[in-house]
Protein backbone atom coordinates (compact mmCIF):
# COMPACT_ATOMS: atom_id res chain seq x y z
CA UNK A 1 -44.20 -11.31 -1.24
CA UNK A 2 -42.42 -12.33 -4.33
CA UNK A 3 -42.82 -16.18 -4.88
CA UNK A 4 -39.46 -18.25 -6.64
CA UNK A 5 -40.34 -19.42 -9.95
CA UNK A 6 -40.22 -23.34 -10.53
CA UNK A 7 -37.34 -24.73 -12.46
CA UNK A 8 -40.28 -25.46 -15.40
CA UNK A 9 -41.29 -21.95 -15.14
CA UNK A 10 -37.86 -20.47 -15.06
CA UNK A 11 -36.45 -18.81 -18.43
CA UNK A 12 -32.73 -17.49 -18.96
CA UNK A 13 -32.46 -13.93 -18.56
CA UNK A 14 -29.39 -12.22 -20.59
CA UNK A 15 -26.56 -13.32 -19.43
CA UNK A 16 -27.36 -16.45 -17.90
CA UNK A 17 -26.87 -19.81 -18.94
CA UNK A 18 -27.71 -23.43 -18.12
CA UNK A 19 -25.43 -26.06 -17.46
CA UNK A 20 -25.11 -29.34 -20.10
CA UNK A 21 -24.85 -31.80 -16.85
CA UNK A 22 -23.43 -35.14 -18.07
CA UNK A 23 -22.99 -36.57 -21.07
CA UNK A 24 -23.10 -33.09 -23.28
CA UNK A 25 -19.57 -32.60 -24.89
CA UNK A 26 -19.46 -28.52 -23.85
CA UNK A 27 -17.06 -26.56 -26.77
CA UNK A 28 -15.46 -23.23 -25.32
CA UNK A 29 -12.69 -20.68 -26.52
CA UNK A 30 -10.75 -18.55 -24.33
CA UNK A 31 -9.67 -15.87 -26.63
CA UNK A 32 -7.01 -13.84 -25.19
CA UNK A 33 -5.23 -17.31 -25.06
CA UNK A 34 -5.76 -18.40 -28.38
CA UNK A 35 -7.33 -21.71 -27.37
CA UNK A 36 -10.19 -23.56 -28.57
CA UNK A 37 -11.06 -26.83 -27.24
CA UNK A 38 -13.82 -29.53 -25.73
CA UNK A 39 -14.74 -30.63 -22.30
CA UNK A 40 -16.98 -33.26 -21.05
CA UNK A 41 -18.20 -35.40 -18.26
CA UNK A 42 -19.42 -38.63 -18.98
CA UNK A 43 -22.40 -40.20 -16.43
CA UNK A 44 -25.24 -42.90 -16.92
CA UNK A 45 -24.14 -43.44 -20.54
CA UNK A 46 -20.30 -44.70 -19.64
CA UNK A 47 -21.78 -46.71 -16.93
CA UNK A 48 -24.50 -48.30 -19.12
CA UNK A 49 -21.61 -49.42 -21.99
CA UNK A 50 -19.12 -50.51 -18.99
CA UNK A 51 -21.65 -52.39 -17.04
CA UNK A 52 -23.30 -54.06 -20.06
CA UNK A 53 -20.05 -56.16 -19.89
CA UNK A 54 -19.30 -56.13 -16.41
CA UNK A 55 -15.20 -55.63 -17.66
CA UNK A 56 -12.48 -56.22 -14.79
CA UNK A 57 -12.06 -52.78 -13.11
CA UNK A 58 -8.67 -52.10 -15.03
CA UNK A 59 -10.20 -52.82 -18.00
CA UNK A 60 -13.49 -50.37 -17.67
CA UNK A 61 -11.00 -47.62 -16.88
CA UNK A 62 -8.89 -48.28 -19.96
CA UNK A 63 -12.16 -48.35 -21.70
CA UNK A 64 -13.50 -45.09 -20.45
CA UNK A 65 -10.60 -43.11 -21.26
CA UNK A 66 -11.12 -43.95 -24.85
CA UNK A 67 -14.54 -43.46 -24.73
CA UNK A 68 -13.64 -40.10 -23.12
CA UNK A 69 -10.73 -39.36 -26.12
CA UNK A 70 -13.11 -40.78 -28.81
CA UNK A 71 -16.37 -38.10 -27.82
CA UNK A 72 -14.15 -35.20 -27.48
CA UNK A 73 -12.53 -35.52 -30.78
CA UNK A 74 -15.43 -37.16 -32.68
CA UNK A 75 -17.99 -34.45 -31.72
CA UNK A 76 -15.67 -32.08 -33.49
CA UNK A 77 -16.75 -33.44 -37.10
CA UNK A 78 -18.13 -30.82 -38.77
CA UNK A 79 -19.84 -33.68 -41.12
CA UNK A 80 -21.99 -36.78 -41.32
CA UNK A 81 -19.82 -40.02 -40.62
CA UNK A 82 -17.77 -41.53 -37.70
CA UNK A 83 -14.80 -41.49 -35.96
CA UNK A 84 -12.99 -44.17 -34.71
CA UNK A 85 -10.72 -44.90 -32.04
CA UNK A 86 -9.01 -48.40 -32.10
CA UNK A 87 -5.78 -50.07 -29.94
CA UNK A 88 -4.16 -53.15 -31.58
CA UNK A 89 -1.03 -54.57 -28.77
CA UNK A 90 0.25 -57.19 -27.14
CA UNK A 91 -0.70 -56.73 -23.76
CA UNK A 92 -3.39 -58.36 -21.90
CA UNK A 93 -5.95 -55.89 -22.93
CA UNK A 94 -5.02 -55.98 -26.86
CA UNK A 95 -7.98 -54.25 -28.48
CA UNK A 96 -10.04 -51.36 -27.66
CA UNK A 97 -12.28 -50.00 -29.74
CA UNK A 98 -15.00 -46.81 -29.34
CA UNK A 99 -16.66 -45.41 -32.27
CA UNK A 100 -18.62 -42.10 -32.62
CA UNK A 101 -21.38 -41.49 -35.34
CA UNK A 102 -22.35 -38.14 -35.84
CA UNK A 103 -24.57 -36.39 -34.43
CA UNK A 104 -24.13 -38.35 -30.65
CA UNK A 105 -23.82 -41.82 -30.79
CA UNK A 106 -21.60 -43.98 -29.21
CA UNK A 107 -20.63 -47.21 -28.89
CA UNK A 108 -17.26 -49.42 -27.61
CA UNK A 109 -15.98 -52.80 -26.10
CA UNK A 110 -12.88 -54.23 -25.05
CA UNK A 111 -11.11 -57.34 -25.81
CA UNK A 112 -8.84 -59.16 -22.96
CA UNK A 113 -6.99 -61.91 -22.10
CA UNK A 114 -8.61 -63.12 -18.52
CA UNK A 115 -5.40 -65.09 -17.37
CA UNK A 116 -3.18 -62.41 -18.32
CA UNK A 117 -5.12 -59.70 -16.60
CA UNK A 118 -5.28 -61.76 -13.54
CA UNK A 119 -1.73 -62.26 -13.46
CA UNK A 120 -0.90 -58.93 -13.48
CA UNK A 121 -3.24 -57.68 -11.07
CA UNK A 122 -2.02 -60.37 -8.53
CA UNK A 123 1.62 -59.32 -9.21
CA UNK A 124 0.34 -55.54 -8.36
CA UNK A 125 1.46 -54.35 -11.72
CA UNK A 126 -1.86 -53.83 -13.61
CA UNK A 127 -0.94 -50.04 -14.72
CA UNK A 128 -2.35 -48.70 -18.12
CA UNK A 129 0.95 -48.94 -19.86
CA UNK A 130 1.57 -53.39 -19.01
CA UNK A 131 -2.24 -53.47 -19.76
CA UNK A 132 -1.32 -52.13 -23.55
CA UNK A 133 1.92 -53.02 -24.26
CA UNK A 134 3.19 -52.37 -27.02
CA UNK A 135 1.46 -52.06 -30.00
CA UNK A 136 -0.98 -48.99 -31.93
CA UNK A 137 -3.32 -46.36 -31.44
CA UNK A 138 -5.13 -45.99 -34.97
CA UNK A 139 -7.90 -42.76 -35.19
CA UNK A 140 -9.84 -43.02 -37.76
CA UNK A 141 -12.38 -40.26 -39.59
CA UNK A 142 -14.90 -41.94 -42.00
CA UNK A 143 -17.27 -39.92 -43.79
CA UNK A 144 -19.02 -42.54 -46.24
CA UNK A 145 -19.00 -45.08 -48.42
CA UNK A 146 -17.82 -43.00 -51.14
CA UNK A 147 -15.20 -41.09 -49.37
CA UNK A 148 -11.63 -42.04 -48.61
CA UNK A 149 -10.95 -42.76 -45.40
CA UNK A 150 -8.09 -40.46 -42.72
CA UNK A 151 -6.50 -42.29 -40.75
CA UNK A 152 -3.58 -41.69 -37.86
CA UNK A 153 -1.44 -44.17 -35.95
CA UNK A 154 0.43 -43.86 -33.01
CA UNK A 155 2.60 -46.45 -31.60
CA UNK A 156 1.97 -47.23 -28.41
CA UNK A 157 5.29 -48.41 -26.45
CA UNK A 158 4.63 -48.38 -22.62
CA UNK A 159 2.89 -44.82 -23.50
CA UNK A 160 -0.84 -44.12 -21.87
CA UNK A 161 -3.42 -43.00 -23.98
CA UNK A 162 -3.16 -39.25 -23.08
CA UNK A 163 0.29 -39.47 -23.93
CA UNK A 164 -0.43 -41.15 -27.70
CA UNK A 165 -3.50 -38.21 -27.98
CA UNK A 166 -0.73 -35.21 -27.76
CA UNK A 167 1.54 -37.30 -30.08
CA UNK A 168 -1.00 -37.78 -32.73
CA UNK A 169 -2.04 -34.04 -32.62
CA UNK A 170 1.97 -33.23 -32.87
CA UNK A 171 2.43 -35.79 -35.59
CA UNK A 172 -0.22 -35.69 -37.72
CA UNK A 173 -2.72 -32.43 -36.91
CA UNK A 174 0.30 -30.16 -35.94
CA UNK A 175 -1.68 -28.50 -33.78
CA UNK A 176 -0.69 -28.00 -30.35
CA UNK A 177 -2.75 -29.78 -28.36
CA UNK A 178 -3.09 -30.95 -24.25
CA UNK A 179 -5.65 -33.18 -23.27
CA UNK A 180 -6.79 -34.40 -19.58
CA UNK A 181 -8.43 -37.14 -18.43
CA UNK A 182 -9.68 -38.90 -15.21
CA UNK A 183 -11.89 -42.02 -14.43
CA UNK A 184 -13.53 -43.08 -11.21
CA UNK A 185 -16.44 -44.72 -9.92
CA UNK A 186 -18.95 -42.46 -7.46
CA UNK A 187 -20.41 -44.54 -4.82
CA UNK A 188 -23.72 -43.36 -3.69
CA UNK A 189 -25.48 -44.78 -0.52
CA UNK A 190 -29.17 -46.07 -1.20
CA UNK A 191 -31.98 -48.20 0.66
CA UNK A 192 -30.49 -51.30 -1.00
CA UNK A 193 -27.14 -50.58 -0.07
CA UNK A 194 -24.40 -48.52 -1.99
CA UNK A 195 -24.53 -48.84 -5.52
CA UNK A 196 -21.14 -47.83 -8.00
CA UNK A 197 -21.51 -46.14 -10.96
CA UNK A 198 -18.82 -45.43 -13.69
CA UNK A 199 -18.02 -41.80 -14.43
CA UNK A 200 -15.05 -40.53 -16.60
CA UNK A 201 -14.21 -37.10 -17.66
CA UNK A 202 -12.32 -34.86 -19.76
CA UNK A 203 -10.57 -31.59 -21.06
CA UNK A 204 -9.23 -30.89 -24.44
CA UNK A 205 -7.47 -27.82 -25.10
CA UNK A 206 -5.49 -26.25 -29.24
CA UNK A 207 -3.54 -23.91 -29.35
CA UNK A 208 -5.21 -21.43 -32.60
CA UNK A 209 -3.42 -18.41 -33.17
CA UNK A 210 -4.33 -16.81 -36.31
CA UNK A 211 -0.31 -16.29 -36.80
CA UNK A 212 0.70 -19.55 -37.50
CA UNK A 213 4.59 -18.80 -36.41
CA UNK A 214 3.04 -18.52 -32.94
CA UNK A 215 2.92 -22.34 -33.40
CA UNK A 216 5.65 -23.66 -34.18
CA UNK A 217 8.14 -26.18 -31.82
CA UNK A 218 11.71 -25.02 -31.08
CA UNK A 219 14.25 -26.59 -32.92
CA UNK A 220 15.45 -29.81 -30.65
CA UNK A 221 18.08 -29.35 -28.49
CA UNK A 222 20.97 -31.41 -28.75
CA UNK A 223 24.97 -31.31 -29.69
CA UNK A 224 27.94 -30.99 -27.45
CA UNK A 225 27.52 -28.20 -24.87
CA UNK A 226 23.80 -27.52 -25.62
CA UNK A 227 22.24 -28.02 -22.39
CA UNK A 228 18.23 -26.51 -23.19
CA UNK A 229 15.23 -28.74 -22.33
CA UNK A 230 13.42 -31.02 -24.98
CA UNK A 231 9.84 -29.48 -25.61
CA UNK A 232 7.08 -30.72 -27.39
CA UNK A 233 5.70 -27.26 -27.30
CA UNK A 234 5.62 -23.66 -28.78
CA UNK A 235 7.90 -21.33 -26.73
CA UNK A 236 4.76 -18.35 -27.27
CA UNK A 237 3.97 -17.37 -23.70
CA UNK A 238 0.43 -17.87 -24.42
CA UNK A 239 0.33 -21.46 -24.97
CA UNK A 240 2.95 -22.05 -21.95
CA UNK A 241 0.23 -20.32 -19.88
CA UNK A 242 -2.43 -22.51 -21.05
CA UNK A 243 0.12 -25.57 -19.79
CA UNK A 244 0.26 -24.39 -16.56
CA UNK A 245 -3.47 -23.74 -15.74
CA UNK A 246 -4.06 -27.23 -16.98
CA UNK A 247 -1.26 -28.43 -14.71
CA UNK A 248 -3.36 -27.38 -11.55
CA UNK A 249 -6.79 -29.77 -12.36
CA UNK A 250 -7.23 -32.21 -10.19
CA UNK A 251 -8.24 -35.63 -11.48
CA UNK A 252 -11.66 -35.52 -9.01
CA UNK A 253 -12.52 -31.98 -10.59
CA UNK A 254 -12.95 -34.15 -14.31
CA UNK A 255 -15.52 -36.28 -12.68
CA UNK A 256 -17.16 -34.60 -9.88
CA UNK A 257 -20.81 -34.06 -10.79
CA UNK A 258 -20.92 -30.90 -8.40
CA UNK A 259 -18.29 -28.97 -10.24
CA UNK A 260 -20.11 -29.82 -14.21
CA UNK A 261 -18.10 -28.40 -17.59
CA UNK A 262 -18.78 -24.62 -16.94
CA UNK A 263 -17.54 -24.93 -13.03
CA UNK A 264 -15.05 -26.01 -14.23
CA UNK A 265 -14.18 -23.73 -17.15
CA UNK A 266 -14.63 -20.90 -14.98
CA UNK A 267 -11.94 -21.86 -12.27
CA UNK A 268 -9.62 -22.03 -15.08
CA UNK A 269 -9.83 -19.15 -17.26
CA UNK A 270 -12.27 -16.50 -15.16
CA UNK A 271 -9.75 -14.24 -15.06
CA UNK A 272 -8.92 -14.63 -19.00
CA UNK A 273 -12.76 -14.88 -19.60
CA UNK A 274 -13.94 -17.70 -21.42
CA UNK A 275 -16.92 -18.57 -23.84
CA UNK A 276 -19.15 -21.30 -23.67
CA UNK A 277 -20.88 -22.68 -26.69
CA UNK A 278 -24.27 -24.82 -27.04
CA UNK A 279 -23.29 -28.61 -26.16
CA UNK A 280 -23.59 -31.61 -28.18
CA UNK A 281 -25.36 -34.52 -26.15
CA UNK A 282 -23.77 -38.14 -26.59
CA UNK A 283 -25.70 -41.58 -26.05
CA UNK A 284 -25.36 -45.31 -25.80
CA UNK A 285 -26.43 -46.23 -29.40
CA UNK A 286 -25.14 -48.93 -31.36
CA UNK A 287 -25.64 -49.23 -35.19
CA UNK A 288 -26.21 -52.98 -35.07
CA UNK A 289 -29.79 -54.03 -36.25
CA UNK A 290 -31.24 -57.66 -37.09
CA UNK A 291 -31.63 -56.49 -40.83
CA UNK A 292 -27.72 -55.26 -41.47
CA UNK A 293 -27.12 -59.38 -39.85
CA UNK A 294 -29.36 -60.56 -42.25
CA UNK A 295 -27.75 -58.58 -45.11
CA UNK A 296 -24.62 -59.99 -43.86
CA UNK A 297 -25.56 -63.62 -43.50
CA UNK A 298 -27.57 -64.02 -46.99
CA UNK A 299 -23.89 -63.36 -48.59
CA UNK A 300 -22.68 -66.36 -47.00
CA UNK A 301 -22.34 -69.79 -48.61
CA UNK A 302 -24.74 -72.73 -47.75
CA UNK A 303 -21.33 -74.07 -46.49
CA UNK A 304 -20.74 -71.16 -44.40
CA UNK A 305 -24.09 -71.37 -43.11
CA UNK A 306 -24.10 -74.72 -41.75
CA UNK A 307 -20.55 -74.00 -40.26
CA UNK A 308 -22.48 -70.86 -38.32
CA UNK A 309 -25.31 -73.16 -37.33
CA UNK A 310 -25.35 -74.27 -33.86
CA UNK A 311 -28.22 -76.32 -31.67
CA UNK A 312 -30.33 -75.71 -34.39
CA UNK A 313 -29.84 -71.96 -35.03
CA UNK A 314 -27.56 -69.54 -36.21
CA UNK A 315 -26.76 -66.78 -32.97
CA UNK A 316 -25.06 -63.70 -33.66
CA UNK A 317 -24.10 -61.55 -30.60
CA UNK A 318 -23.14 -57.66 -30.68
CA UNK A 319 -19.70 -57.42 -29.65
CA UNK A 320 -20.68 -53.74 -28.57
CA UNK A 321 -24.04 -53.70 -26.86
CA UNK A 322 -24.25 -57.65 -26.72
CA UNK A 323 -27.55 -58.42 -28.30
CA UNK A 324 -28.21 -61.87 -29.55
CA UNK A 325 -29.73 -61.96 -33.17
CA UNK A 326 -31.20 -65.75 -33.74
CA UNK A 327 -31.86 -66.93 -37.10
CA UNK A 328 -33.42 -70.25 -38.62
CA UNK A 329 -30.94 -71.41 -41.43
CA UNK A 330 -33.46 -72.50 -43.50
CA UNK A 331 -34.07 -68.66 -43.74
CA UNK A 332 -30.59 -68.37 -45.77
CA UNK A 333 -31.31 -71.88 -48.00
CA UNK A 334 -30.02 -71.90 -51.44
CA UNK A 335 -32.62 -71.36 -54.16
């Protein structure tokens, strides 16, 4: 009798493959289509940076989306640096922020107006577009001190933040691009009663023919007596398919932890074939330390230092991962 082999004994045979679970970013091409792209679903690590600040729910879902947009696109740096996702508006919720530092680390908060937010979730009307307002999207690539930095804005007027993705790629990469995304939190009975935990996923999907014709937008329609639909896309037959197989996710498949990245590949393009490559593992990091503070604070003025002192010490807090730094200010005395 032949016993099953352990999952520590098991090893991949040709062909086989295992799957990246959450919080891997899993890159794939589907060849006959032309299309490259990026999936992920994001687990404990979105639910550690959400719960850290225990944001209003319509916050943490604006939140997660960017986290989900900033991961997909950062992981695609080829290079040592960050990339940098950032909302300026006028809306209740008027900054977001997520940043990405090669190789997987992640970090992002959100900045709200309580009253605001409260107001418009008593009036019912708390949707992703009167959270933003109107304002930017600015995506930023950073590779150094001693580089220049990219950077593309999108205005954001009543637009969600899928929406201002496919207009940056259009504007600014060219590159036809269509991007999914879905947030949700999975409630899972326990001994202590149900606990809720953030999860957020995501689906990111070019257009790379090695004809570049093949991308190009029709001309806009427009002019008396020309009654042809506005596109934002190539015409090529290949692309248009891609479209449509997108169309038919469901928001639940983007976060369900029983359908994973490869599930989820395969109900989309098995009949195209696609290919899987190795995937790229995000975390909760933040880059703050006591010593960059310190660096920070011994530039300040004995002026400025008394002006930061409070009951005795100087307390700096992590806007990101909210750690407190405390410092004597005698530390920072003028020699």
């Amino acid at each position: 009798m032949l016993e099953t082999p352990t999952l520590a004994e098991h090893r991949p045979q040709l062909g086989e493959f295992g799957f990246a679970g959450d919080d891997h970013v899993v890159p794939y091409e589907v060849a006959p289509l032309d299309v490259r792209g990026r999936t992920v679903q994001l687990g404990p690590m979105l639910d550690a940076i959400l719960s850290r600040h225990n944001y209003p729910e319509p916050v943490a879902r604006l939140l997660a989306e960017a986290c989900v947009l900033t991961v997909l696109l950062g992981t695609s740096l080829k290079f040592e640096g960050k990339f940098i996702l950032q909302t300026r508006t006028d809306g209740p919720v008027d900054m977001l922020v997520a940043d990405f530092t090669t190789p997987h680390a992640l970090r992002a908060y959100a900045r709200f107006d309580a009253d605001r937010l409260e107001a418009l979730i008593a009036a019912g009307e708390a949707s992703q577009q009167t959270l933003l307002g109107n304002g930017v999207l600015a995506l930023t690539i950073d590779q150094g001190a001693h580089t220049q930095r990219y950077q593309g804005i999108v205005q954001l007027d009543g637009t969600s933040l899928e929406d201002a993705a496919r207009t940056y790629f259009r504007q600014s990469e060219q590159i036809p691009t269509d991007i999914k995304m879905s947030v949700a939190k999975l409630v899972t009975p326990g001994p202590a009663g149900a606990r809720e935990q953030w999860r957020a996923g995501g689906i990111l999907a070019q257009f790379l023919p090695q004809a570049p014709e093949r991308m190009r937008i029709p001309d806009i329609s427009g002019g008396d007596g020309d009654d042809r639909e506005v596109t934002d896309h190539p015409a090529d037959n290949s692309w248009q398919e891609l479209l449509a197989l997108l169309g038919t996710i469901e928001p639940t498949e983007l976060i369900d932890p029983t359908v994973g990245a490869e599930r989820l590949l395969y109900r989309l393009f098995h009949e195209h074939g696609v290919r899987v490559f190795s995937s790229v593992p995000v975390a909760d990091q933040c880059s703050c330390s006591r010593d960059k503070i310190r660096g920070i604070l011994e530039g300040f003025s004995a002026e400025e230092i008394k002006d930061s002192t409070e009951d005795g010490g100087i307390h700096v807090a992590c806007e990101f991962c909210s750690t407190q730094y405390d410092f004597d200010p005698a530390e920072f005395a003028a020699e």
